[in-house]
Protein backbone atom coordinates (compact mmCIF):
# COMPACT_ATOMS: atom_id res chain seq x y z
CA UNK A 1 107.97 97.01 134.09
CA UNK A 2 104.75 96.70 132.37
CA UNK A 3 105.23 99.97 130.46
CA UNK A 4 108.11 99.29 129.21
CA UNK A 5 107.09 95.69 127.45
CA UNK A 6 103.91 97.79 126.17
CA UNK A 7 106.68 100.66 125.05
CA UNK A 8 108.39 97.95 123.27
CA UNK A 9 105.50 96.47 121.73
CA UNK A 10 103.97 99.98 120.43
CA UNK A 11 107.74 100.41 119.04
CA UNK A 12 107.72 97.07 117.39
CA UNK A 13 104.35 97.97 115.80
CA UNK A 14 105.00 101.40 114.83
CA UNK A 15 108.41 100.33 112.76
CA UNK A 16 107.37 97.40 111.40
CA UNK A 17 108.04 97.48 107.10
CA UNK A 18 105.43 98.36 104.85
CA UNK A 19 105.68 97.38 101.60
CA UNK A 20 105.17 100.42 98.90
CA UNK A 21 102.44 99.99 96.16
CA UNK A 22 104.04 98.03 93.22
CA UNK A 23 103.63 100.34 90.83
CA UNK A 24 105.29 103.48 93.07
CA UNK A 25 108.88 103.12 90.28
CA UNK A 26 106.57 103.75 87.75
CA UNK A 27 104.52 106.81 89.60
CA UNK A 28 107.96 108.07 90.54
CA UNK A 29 109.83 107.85 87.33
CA UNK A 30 106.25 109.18 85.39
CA UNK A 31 106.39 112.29 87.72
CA UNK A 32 110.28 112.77 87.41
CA UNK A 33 109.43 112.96 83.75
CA UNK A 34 106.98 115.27 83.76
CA UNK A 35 109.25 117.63 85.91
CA UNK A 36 111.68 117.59 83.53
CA UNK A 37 109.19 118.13 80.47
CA UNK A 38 107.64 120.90 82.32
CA UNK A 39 111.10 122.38 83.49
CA UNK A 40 112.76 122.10 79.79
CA UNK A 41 109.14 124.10 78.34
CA UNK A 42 109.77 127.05 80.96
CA UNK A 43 112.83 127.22 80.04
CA UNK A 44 112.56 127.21 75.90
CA UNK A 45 110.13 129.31 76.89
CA UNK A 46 111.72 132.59 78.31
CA UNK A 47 112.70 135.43 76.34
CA UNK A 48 116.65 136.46 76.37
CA UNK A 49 115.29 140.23 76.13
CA UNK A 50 113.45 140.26 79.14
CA UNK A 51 116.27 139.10 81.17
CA UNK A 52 117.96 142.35 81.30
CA UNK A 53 115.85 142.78 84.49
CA UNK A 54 117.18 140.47 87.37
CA UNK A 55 113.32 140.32 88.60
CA UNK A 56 112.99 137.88 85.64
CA UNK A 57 115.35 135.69 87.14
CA UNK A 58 113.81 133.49 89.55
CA UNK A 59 111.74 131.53 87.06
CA UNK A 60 114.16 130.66 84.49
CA UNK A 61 116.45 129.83 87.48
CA UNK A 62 113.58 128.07 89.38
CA UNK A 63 112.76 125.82 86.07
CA UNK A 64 116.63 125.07 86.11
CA UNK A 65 116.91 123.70 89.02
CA UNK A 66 113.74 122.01 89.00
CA UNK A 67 115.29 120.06 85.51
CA UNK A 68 118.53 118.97 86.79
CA UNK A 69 117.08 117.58 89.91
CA UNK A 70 114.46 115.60 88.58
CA UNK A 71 116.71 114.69 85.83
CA UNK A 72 119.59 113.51 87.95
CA UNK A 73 117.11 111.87 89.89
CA UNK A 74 115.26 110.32 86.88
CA UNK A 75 118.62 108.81 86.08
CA UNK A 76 119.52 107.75 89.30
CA UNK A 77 116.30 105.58 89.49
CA UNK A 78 116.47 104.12 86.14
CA UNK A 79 120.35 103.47 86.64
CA UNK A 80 119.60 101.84 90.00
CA UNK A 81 117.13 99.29 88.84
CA UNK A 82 119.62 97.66 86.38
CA UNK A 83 121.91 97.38 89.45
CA UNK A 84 121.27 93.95 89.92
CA UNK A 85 121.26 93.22 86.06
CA UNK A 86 124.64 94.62 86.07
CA UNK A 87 126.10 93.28 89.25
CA UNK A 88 125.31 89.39 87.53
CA UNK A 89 127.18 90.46 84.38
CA UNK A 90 130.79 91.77 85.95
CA UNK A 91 133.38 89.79 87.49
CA UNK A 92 134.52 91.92 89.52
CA UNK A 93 133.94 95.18 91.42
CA UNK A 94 136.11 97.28 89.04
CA UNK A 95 133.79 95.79 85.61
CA UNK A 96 130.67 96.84 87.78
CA UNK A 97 132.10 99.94 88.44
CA UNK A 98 132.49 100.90 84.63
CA UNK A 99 129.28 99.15 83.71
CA UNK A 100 127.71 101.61 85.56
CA UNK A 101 128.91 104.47 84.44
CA UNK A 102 128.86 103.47 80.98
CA UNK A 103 124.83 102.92 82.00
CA UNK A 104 124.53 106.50 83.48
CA UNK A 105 126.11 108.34 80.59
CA UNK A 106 123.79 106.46 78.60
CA UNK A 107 120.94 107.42 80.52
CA UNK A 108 121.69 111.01 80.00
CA UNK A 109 122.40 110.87 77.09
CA UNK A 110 119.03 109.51 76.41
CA UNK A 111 117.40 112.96 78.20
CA UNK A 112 119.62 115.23 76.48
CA UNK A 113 118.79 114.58 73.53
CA UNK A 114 115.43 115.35 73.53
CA UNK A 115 116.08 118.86 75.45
């Protein structure tokens, strides 16, 4: 019975919470940005002429990729943290519902234009 109670207790210890460093949001949303930056240059960067060969592919592809993730997730994260801003401002589930997407569009729309 013993090692089960010391089972337990390892358990306990092993998935107790851990709070992240305060400023991870910012490290996060700094590298998302960066992705993006560097995914937008690779791809302002290729030449139309040299993708007649489909060997030239995988970067431009790569760098796409790359830029809608970290932009979806950029605006996911910024989006998110006005949740609770948000969630105090509608009555009811249907208000929160568009103020959100109202936010989102206006979070792309913020990263679009600089592309």
């Amino acid at each position: 019975m013993s090692d089960a109670a010391d089972f337990e207790l390892l358990l306990r210890q092993a998935l107790t919470p851990v709070e992240p460093p305060a400023d991870m949001p910012e490290r996060i949303e700094a590298t998302l940005v960066n992705l993006t930056e560097m995914a937008a240059d690779e791809l302002e960067a290729w030449e139309l002429s040299a993708m007649r060969d489909p060997r030239n592919w995988v970067r431009p592809a790569a760098a796409a990729v790359v830029g809608v993730t970290a932009g979806s997730a950029l605006v996911a994260l910024r989006v998110r943290g006005r949740h609770r801003t948000r969630k105090q401002q509608s009555g009811n589930v249907l208000e929160l519902a568009e103020r959100t997407i109202k936010d989102v569009a206006e979070e792309a729309r913020r990263l679009l234009p600089e592309r």
